[in-house]
C-alpha atoms as a PDB file:
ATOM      1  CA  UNK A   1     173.608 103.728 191.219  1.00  0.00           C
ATOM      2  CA  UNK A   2     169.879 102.841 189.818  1.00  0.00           C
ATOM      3  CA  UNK A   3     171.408 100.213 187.616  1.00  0.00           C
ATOM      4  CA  UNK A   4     174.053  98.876 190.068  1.00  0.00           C
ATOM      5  CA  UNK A   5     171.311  98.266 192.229  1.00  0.00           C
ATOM      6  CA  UNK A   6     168.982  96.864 189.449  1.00  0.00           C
ATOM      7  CA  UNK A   7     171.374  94.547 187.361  1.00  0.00           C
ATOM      8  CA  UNK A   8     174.279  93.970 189.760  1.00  0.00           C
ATOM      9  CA  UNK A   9     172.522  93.259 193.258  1.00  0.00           C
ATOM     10  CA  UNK A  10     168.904  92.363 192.598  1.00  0.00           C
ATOM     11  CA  UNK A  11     169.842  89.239 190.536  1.00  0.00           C
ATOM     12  CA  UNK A  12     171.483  88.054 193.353  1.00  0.00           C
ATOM     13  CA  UNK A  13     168.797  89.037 196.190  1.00  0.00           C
ATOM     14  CA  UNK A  14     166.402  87.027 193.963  1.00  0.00           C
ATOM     15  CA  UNK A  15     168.387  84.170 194.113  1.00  0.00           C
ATOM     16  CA  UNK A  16     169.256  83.828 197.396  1.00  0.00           C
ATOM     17  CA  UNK A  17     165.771  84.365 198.242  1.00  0.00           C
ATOM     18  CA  UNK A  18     164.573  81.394 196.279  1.00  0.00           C
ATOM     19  CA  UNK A  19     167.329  79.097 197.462  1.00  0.00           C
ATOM     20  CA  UNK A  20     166.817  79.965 200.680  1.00  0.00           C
ATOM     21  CA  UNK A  21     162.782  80.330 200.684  1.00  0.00           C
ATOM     22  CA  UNK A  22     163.036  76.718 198.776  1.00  0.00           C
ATOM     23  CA  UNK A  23     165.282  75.198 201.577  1.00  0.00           C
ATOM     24  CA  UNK A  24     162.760  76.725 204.365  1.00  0.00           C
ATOM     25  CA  UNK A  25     159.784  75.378 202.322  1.00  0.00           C
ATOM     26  CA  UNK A  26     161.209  71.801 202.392  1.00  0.00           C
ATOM     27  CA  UNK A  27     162.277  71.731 206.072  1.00  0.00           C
ATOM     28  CA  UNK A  28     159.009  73.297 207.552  1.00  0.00           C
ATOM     29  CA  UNK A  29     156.369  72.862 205.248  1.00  0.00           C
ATOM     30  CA  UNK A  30     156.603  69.445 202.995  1.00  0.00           C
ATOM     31  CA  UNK A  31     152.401  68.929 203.132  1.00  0.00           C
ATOM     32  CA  UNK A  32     151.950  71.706 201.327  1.00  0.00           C
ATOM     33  CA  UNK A  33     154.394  71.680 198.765  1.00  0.00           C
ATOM     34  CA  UNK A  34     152.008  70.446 196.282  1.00  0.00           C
ATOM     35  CA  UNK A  35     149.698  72.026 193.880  1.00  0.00           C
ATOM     36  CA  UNK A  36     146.344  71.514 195.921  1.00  0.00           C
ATOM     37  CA  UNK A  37     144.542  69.958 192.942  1.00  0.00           C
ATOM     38  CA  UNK A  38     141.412  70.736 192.307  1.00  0.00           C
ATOM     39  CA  UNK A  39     140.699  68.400 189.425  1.00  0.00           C
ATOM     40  CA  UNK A  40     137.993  66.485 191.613  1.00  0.00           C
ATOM     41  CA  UNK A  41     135.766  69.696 191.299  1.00  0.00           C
ATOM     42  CA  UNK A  42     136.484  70.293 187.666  1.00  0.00           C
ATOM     43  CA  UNK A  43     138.179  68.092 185.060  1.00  0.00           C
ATOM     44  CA  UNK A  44     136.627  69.349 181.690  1.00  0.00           C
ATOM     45  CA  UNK A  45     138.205  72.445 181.517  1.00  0.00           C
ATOM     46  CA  UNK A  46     141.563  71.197 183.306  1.00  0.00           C
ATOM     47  CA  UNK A  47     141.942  69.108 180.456  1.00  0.00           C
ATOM     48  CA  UNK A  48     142.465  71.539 177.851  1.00  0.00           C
ATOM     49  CA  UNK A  49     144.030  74.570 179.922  1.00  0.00           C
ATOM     50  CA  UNK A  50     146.501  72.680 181.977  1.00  0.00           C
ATOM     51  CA  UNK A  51     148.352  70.894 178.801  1.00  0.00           C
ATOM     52  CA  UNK A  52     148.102  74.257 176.727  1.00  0.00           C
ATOM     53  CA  UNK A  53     150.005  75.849 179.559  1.00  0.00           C
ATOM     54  CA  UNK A  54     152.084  73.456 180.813  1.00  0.00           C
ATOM     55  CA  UNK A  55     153.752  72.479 177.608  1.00  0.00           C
ATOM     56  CA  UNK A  56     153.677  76.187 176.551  1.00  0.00           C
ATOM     57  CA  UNK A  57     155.708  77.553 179.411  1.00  0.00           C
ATOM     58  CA  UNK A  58     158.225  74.637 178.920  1.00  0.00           C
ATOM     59  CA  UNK A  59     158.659  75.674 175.148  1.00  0.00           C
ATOM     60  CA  UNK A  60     158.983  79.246 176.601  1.00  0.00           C
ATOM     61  CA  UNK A  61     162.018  78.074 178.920  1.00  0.00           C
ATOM     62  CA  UNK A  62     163.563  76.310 176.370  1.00  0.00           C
ATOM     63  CA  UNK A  63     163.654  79.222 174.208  1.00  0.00           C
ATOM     64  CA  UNK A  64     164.820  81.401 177.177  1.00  0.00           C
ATOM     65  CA  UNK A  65     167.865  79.260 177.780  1.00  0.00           C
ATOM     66  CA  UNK A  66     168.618  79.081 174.155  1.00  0.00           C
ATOM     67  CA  UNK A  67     168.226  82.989 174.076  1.00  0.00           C
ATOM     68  CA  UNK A  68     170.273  83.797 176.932  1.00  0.00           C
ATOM     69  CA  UNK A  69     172.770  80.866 177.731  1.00  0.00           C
ATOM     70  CA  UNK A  70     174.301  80.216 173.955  1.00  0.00           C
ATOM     71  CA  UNK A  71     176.446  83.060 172.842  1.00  0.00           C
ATOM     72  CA  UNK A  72     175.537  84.806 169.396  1.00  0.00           C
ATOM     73  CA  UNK A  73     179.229  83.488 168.261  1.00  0.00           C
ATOM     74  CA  UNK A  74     177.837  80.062 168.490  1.00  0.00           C
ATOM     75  CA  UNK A  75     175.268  80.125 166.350  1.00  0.00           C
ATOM     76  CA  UNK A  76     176.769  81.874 163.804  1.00  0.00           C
ATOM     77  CA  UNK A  77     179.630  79.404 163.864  1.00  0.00           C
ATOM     78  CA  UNK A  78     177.265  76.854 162.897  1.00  0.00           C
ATOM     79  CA  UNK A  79     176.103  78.778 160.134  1.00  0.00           C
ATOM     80  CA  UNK A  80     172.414  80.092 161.368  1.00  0.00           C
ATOM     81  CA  UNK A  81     172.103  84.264 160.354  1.00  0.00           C
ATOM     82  CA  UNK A  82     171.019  86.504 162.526  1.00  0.00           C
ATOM     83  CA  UNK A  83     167.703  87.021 160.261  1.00  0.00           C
ATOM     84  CA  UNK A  84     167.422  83.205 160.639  1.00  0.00           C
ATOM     85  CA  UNK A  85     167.567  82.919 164.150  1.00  0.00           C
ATOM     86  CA  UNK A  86     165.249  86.113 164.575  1.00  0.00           C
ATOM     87  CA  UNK A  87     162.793  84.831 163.097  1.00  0.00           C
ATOM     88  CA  UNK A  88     162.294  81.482 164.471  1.00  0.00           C
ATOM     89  CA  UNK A  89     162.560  83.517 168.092  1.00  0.00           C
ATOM     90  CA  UNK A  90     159.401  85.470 166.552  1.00  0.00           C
ATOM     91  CA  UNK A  91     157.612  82.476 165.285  1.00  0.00           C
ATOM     92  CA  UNK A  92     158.437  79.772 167.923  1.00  0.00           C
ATOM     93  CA  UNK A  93     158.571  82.108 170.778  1.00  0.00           C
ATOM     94  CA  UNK A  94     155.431  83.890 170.078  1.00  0.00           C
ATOM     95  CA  UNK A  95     153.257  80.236 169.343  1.00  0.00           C
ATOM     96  CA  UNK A  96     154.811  79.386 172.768  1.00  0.00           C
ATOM     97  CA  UNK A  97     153.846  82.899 174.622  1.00  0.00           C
ATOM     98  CA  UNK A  98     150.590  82.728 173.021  1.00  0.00           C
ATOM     99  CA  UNK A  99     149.589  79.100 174.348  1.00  0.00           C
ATOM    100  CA  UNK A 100     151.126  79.803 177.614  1.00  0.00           C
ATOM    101  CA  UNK A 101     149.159  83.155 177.926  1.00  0.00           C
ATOM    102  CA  UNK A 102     146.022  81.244 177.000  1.00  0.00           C
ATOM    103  CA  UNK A 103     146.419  78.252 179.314  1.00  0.00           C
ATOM    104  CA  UNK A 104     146.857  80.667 181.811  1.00  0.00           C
ATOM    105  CA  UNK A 105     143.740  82.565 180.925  1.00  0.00           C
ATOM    106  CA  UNK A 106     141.826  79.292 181.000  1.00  0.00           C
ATOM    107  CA  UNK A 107     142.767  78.517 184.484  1.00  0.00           C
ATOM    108  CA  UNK A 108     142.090  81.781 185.979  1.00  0.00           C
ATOM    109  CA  UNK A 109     138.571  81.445 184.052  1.00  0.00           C
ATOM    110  CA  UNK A 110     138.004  77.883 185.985  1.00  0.00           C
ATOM    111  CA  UNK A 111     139.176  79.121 188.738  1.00  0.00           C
ATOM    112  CA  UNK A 112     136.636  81.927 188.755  1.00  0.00           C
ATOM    113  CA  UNK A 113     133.460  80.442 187.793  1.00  0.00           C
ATOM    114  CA  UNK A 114     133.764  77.068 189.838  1.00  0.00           C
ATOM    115  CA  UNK A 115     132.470  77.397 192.695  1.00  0.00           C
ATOM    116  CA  UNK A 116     134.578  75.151 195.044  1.00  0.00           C
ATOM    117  CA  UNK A 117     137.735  75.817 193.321  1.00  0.00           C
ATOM    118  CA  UNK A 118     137.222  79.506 193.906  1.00  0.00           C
ATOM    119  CA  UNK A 119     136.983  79.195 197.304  1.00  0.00           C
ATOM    120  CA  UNK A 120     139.891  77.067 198.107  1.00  0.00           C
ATOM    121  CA  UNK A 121     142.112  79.865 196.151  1.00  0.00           C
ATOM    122  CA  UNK A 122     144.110  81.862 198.673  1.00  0.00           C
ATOM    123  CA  UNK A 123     144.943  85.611 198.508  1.00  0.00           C
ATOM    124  CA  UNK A 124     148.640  83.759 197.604  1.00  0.00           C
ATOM    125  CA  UNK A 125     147.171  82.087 194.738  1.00  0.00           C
ATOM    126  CA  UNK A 126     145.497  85.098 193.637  1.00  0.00           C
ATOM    127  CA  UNK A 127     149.046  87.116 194.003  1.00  0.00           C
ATOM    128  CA  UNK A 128     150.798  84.615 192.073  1.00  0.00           C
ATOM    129  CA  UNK A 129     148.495  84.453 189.200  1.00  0.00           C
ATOM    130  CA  UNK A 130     149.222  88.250 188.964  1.00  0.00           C
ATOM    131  CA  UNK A 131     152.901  88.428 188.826  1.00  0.00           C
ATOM    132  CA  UNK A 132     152.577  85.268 186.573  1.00  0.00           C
ATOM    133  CA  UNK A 133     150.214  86.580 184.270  1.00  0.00           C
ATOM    134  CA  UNK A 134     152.350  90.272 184.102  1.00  0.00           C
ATOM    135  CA  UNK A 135     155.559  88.143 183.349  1.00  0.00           C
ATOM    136  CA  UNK A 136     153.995  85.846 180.490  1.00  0.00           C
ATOM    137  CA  UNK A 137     151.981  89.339 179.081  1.00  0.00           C
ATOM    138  CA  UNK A 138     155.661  91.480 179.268  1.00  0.00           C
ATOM    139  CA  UNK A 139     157.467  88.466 177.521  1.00  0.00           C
ATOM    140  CA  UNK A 140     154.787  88.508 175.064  1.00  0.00           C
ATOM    141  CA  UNK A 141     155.346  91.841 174.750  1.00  0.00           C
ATOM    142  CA  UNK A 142     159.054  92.362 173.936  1.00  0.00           C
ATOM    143  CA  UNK A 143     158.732  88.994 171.561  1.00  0.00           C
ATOM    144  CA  UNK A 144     156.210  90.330 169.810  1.00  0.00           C
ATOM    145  CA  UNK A 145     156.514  94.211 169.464  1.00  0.00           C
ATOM    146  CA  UNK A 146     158.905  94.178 166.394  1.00  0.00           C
ATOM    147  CA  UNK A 147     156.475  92.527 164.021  1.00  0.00           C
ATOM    148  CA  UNK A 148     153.593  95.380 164.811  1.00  0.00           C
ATOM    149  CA  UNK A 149     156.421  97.997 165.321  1.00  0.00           C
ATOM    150  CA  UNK A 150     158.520  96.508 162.173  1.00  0.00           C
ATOM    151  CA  UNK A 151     161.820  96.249 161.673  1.00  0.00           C
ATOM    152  CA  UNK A 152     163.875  93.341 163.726  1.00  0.00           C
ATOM    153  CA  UNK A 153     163.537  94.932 166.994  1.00  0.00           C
ATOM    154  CA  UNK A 154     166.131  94.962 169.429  1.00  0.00           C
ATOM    155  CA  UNK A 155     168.791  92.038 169.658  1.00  0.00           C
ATOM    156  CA  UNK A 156     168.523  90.904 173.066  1.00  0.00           C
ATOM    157  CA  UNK A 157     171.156  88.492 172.670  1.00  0.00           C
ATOM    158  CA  UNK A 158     173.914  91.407 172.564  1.00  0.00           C
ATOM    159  CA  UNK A 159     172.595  93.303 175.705  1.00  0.00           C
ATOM    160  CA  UNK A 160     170.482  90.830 178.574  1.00  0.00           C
ATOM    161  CA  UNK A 161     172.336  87.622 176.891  1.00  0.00           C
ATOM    162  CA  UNK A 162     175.649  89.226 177.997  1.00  0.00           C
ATOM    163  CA  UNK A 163     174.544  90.128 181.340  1.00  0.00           C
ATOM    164  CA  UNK A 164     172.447  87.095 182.198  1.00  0.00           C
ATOM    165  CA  UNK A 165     176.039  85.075 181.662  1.00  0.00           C
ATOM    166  CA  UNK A 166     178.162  87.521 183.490  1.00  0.00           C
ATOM    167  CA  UNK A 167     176.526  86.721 186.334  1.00  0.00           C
ATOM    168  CA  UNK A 168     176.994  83.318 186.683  1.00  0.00           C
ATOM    169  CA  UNK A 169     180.928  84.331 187.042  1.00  0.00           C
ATOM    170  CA  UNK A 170     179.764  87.011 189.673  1.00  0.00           C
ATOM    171  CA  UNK A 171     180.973  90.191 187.310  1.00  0.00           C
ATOM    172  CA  UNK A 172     177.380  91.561 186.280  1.00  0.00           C
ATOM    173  CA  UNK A 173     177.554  93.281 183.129  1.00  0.00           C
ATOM    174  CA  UNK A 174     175.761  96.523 183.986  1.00  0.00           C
ATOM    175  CA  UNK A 175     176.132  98.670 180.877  1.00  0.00           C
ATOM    176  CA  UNK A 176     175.168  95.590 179.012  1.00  0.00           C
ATOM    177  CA  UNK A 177     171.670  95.396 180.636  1.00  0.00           C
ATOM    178  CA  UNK A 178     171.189  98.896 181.177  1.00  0.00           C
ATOM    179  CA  UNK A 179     171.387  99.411 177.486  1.00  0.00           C
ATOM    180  CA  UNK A 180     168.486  97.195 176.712  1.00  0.00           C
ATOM    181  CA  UNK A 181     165.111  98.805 176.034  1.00  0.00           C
ATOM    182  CA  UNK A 182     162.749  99.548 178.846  1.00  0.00           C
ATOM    183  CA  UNK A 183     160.181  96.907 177.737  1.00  0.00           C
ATOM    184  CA  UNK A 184     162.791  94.028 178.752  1.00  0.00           C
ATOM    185  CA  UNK A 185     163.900  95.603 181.700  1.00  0.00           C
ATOM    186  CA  UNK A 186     160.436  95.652 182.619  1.00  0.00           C
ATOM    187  CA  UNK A 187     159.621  92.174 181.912  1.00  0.00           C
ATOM    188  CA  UNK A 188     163.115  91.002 183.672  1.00  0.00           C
ATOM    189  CA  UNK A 189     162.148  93.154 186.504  1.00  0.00           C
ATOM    190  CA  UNK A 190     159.208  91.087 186.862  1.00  0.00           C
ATOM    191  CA  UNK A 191     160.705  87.765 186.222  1.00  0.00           C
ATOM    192  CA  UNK A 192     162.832  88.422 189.139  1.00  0.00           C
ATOM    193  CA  UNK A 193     160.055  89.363 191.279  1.00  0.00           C
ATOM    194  CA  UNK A 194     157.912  86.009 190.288  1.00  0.00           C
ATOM    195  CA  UNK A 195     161.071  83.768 190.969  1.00  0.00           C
ATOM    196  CA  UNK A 196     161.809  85.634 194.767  1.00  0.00           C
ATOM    197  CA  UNK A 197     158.038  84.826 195.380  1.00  0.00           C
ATOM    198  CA  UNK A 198     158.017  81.363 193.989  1.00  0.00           C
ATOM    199  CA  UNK A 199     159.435  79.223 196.859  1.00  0.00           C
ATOM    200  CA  UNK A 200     156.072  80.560 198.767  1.00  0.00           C
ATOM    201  CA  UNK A 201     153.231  79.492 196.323  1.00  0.00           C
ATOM    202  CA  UNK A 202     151.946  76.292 194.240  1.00  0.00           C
ATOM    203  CA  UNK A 203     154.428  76.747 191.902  1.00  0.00           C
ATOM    204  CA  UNK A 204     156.849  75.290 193.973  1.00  0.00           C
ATOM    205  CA  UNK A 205     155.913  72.296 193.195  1.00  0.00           C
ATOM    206  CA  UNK A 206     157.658  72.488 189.516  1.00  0.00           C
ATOM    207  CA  UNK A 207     160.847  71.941 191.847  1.00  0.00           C
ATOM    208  CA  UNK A 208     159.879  68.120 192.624  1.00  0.00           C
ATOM    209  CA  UNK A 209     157.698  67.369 189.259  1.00  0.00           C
ATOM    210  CA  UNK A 210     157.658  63.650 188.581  1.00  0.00           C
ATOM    211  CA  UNK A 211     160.262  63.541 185.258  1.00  0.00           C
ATOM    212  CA  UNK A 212     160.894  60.188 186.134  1.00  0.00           C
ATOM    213  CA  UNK A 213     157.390  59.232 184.888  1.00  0.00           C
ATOM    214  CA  UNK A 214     158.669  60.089 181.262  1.00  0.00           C
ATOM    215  CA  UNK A 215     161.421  56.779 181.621  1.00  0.00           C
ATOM    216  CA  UNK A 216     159.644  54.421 183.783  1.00  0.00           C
ATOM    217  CA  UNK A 217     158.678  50.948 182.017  1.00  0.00           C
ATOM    218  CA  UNK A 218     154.894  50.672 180.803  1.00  0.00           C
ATOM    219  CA  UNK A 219     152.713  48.536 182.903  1.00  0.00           C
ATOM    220  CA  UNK A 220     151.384  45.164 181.281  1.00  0.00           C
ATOM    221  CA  UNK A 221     148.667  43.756 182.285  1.00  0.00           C
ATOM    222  CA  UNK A 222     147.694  40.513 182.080  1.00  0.00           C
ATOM    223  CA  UNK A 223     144.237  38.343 182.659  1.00  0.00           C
ATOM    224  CA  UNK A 224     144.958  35.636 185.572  1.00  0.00           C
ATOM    225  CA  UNK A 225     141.939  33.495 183.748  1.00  0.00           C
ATOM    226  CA  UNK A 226     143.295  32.069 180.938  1.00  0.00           C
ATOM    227  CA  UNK A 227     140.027  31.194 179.956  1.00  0.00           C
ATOM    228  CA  UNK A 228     138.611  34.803 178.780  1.00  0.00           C
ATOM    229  CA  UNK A 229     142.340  35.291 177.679  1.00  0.00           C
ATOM    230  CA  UNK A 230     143.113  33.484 174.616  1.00  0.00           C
ATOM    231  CA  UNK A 231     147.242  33.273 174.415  1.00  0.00           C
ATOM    232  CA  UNK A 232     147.625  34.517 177.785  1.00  0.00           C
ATOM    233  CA  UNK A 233     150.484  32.459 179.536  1.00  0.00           C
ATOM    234  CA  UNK A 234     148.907  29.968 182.304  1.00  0.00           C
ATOM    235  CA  UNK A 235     148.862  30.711 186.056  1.00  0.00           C
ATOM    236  CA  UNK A 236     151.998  30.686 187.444  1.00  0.00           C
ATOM    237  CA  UNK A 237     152.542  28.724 191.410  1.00  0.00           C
ATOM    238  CA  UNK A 238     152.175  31.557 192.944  1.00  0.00           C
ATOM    239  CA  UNK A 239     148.803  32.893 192.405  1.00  0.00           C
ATOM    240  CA  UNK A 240     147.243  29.162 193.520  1.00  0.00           C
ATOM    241  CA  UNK A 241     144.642  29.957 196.154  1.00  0.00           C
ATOM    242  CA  UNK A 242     145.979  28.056 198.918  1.00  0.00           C
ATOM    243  CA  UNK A 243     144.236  27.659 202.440  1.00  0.00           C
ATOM    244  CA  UNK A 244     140.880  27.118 203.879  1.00  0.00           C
ATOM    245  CA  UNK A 245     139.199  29.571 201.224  1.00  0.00           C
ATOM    246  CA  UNK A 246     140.948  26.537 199.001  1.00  0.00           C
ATOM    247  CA  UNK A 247     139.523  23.559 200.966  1.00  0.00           C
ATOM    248  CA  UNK A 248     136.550  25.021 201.287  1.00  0.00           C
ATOM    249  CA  UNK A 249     135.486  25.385 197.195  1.00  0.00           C
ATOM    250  CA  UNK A 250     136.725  22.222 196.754  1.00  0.00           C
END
C-alpha cells in the first residue's frame, strides 16, 4: 500500500498541484511572479554564482530527460554500451551536480552576508533554498555514490526510467520504482516535494524565462553625426530637426 501510495498517487498529487498552484499564481498574483532581484545590492558575487548555477541545473535537466525519457533499447540500437553511457552519466552528470551545488552555495552565501539582500529574503525563500539544496545534494548523491562505493552502481534506467514513462500513459509502474535503491527514492521523494512547492516561490519564474532573447536580432547601432563616424551612412529625412528648435539655430 506504501508504494501504491508513493509511486502510483503522489506523482500525480504533485502534478496537479503545480498545474493548478501555477494557474492560481498567474490569475491572482502576476506582480510577483518574478525573481525579486537583488542585483542592485550586490552584483560581484551574482556574477559568478548565478551563471555557475543557472547553466548547471540546465545541464542537470538535460541529463535527467535523457536518463529517464529515452529507453535503454534506444541507445543501444545506436550502438552506445551500457559502460559507455555510464560513464558519461558519471562524468557529465557529476561536473553538472557539482556546479549546480556550488552556484547554489554561492547564492545562499550572498544572500547571507549582504545585508539588504538578507532582509528582503522571506521565510519562503529560505524554505525553498532547503528543499532545493536537499534535491541537488540527493542527486549528487545517487550520481556519485558508485565511484566511492565502486562498481557501476545501480542502473536507474531499468527501474525509475520505466516508471517515470509509465506514467505519462497513466499505468505507474510500481514494482519498477519500488525496486530502486532507497537513495533514489529519497532524492525522487524530494524532487516531488520541490516541484508541488514550486508554483509558490521565485522559482516560478523559470515558467516565463525570456528564451526568446536567445533568437532575437542583435541591435546595431549607429552614430547620427557622420562627422565622428567615418563610413557611417548620412542622415536619413527623418531625423532633420524640424520646427522652431530648427528656426531658431539657424
Amino acid at each position: 500500500m506504501t508504494d501504491i501510495v508513493l509511486w502510483g498517487v503522489l506523482p500525480y498529487v504533485m502534478v496537479a498541484i503545480l498545474v493548478g498552484g501555477s494557474v492560481w499564481r498567474y490569475k491572482y498574483d502576476q506582480f510577483g511572479w518574478t525573481t525579486r532581484s537583488s542585483q542592485l545590492y550586490e552584483s560581484k558575487l551574482l556574477r559568478i554564482a548565478s551563471p555557475v548555477f543557472h547553466f548547471g541545473i540546465l545541464a542537470v535537466i538535460a541529463g535527467h530527460f535523457f536518463g529517464l525519457v529515452i529507453p535503454k533499447s534506444w541507445t543501444e540500437a545506436v550502438g552506445m554500451s551500457q559502460d559507455f553511457y555510464h560513464f558519461n552519466a558519471l562524468f557529465v552528470g557529476g561536473i553538472a551536480g557539482i556546479c549546480t551545488l556550488g552556484g547554489i552555495i554561492l547564492l545562499i552565501v550572498r544572500r547571507r552576508t549582504t545585508g539588504p539582500v538578507f532582509m528582503a529574503t522571506t521565510k519562503n525563500d529560505k524554505t525553498m533554498y532547503v528543499v532545493l539544496v536537499a534535491a541537488i545534494v540527493f542527486g549528487l548523491w545517487t550520481t556519485l555514490a558508485s565511484v566511492f562505493l565502486g562498481g557501476h552502481g545501480h542502473n536507474y534506467r531499468e527501474t525509475v526510467s520505466p516508471w517515470f514513462r509509465s506514467l505519462f500513459i497513466f499505468q505507474p509502474d510500481i514494482g519498477s520504482m519500488a525496486a530502486a535503491p532507497f537513495s533514489f527514492h529519497l532524492h525522487t521523494l524530494v524532487g516531488m516535494l520541490l516541484f508541488a512547492l514550486w508554483p509558490f516561490t521565485r522559482l516560478v519564474h523559470a515558467f516565463t524565462a525570456p528564451f526568446h532573447y536567445l533568437f532575437r536580432p542583435y541591435i546595431v547601432y549607429r552614430s547620427r553625426d557622420v562627422r565622428t563616424a567615418p563610413g557611417a551612412r548620412g542622415r536619413q529625412p527623418g531625423w532633420q530637426p524640424v520646427g522652431t528648435r530648427d528656426r531658431d539655430r539657424r
